[in-house]
N, C-alpha and C. Protein backbone atom coordinates (compact mmCIF):
# COMPACT_ATOMS: atom_id res chain seq x y z
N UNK A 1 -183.14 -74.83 -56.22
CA UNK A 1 -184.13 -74.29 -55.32
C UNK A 1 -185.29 -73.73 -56.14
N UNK A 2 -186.46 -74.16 -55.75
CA UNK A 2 -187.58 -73.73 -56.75
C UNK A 2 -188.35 -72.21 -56.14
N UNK A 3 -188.21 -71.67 -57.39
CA UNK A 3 -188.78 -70.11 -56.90
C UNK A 3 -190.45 -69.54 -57.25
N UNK A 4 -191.30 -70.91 -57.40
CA UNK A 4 -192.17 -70.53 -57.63
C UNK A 4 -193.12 -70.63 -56.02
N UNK A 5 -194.26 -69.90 -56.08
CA UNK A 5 -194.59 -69.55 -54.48
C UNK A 5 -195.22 -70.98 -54.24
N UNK A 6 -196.06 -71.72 -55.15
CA UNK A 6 -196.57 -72.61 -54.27
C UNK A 6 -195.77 -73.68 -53.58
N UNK A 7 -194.23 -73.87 -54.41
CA UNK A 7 -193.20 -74.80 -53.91
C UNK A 7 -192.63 -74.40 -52.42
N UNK A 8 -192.44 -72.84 -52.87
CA UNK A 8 -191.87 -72.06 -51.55
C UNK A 8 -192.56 -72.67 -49.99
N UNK A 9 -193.89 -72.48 -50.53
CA UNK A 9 -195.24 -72.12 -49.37
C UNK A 9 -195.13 -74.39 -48.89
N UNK A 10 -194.92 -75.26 -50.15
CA UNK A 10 -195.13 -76.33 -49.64
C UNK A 10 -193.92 -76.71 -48.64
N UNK A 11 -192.57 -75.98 -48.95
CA UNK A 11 -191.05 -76.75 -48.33
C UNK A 11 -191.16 -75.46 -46.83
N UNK A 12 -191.91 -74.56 -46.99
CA UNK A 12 -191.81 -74.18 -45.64
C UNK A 12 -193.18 -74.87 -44.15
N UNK A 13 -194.23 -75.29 -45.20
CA UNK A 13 -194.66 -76.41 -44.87
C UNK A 13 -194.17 -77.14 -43.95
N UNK A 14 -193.82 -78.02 -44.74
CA UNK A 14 -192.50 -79.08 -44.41
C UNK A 14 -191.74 -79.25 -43.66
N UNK A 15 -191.12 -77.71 -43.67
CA UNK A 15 -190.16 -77.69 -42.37
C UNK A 15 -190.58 -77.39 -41.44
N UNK A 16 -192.00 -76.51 -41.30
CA UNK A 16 -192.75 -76.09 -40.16
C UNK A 16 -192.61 -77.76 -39.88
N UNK A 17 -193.30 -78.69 -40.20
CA UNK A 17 -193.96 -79.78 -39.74
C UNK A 17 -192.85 -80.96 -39.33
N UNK A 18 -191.15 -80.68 -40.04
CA UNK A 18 -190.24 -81.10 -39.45
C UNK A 18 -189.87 -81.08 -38.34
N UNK A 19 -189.87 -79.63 -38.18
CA UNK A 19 -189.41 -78.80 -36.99
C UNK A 19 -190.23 -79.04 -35.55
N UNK A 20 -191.59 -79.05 -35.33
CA UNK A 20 -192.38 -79.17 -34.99
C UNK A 20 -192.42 -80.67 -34.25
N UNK A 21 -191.80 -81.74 -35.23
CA UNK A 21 -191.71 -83.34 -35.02
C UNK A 21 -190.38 -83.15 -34.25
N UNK A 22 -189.31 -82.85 -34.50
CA UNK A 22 -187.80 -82.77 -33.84
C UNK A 22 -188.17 -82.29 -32.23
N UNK A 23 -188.97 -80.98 -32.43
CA UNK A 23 -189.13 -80.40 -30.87
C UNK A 23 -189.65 -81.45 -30.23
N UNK A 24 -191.10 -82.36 -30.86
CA UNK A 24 -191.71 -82.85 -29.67
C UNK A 24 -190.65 -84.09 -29.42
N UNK A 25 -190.32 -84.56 -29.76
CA UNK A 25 -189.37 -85.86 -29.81
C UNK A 25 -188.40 -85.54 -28.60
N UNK A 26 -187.24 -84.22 -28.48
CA UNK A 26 -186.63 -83.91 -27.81
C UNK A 26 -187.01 -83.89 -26.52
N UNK A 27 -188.46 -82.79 -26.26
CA UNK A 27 -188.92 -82.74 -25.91
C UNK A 27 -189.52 -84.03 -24.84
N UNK A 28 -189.67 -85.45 -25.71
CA UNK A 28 -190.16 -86.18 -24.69
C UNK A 28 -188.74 -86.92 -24.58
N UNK A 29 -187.89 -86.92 -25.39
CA UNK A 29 -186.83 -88.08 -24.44
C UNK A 29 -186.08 -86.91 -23.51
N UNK A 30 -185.71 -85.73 -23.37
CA UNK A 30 -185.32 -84.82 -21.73
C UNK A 30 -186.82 -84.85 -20.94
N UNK A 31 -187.65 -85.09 -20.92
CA UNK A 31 -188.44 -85.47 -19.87
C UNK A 31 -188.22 -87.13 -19.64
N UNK A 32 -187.94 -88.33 -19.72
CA UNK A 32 -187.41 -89.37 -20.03
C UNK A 32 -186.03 -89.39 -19.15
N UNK A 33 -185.02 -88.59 -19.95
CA UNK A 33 -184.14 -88.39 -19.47
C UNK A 33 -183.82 -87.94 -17.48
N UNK A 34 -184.73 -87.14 -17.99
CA UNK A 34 -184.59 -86.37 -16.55
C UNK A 34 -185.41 -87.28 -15.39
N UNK A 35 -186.63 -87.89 -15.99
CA UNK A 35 -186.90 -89.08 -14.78
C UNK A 35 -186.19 -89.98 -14.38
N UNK A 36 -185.41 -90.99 -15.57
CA UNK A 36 -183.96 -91.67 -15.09
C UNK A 36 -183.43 -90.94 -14.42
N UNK A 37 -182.71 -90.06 -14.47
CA UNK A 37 -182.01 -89.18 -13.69
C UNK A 37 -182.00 -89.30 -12.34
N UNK A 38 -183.58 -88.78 -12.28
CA UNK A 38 -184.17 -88.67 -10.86
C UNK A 38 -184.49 -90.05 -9.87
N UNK A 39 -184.84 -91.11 -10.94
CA UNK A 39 -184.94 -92.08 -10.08
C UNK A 39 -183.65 -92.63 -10.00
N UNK A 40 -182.20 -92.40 -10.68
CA UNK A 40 -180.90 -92.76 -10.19
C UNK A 40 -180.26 -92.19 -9.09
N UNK A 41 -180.68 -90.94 -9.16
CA UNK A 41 -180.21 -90.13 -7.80
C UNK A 41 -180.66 -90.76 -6.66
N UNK A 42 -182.38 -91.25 -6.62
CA UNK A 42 -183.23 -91.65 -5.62
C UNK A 42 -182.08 -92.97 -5.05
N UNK A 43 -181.65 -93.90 -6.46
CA UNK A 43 -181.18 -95.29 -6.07
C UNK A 43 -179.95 -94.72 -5.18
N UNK A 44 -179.16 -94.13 -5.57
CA UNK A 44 -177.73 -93.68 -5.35
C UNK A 44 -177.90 -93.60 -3.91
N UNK A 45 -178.96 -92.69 -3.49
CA UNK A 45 -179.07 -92.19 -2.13
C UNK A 45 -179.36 -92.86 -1.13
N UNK A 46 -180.40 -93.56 -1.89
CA UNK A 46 -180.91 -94.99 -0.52
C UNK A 46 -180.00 -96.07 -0.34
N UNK A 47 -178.75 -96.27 -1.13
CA UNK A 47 -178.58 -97.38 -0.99
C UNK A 47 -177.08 -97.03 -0.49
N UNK A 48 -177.09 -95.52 -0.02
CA UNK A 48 -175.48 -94.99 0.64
C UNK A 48 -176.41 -94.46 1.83
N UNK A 49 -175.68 -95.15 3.25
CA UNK A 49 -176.84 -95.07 3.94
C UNK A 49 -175.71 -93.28 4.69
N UNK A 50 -174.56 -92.91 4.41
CA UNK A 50 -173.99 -91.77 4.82
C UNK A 50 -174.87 -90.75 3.91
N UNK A 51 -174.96 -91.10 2.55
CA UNK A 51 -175.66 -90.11 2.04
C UNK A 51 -177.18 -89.64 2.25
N UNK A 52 -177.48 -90.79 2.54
CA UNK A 52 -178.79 -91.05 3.09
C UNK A 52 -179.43 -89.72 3.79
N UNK A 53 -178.38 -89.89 5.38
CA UNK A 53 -178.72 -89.22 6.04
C UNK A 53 -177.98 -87.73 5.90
N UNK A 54 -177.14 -87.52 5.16
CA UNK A 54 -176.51 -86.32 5.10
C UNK A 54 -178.15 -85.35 4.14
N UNK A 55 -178.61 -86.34 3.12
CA UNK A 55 -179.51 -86.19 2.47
C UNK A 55 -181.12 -85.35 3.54
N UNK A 56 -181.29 -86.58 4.39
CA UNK A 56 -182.46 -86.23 5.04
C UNK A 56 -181.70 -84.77 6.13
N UNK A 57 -180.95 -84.93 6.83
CA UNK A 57 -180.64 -83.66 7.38
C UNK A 57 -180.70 -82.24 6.62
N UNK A 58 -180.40 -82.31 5.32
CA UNK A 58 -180.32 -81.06 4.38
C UNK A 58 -181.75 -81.03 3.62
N UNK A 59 -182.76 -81.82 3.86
CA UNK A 59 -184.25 -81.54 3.37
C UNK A 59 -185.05 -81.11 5.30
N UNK A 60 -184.11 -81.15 6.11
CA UNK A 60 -184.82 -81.41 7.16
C UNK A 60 -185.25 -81.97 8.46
N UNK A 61 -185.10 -83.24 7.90
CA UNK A 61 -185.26 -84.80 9.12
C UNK A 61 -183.91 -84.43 10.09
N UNK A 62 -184.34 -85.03 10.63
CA UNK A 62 -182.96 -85.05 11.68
C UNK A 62 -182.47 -85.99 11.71
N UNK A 63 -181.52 -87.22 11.86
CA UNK A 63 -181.37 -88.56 11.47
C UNK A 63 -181.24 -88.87 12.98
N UNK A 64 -181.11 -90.40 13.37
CA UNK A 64 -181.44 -90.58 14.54
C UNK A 64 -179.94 -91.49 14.99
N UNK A 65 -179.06 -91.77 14.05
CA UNK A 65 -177.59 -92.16 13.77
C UNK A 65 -176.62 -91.24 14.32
């Protein structure tokens, strides 16, 4: 481990700029993530027509079934 300051000052650098790359990355595949998600739930729902409407009754709609 090098103890002189400008090495110090470059590897914390570094990791700032590591760290920084890891967050945004995460960052965009759980937004990614979470749209699959959302548009699987969407599929799941439309295509169970019980859930369907158990669905629209609990946002509201009234179903007409």
């Amino acid at each position: 481990m090098p103890t002189d300051t400008v090495s110090l000052l470059m590897l914390g650098v570094g990791a700032a700029l590591l760290l920084w790359l890891v967050v945004s990355v995460f960052r965009k595949l759980f937004g990614l993530a979470l749209i699959a998600a959302l548009v699987f739930g969407a599929y799941i729902v439309w295509t169970n027509p019980g859930l369907l409407a158990q669905t629209l009754e609990w946002i509201g709609f009234r179903s007409t079934t």
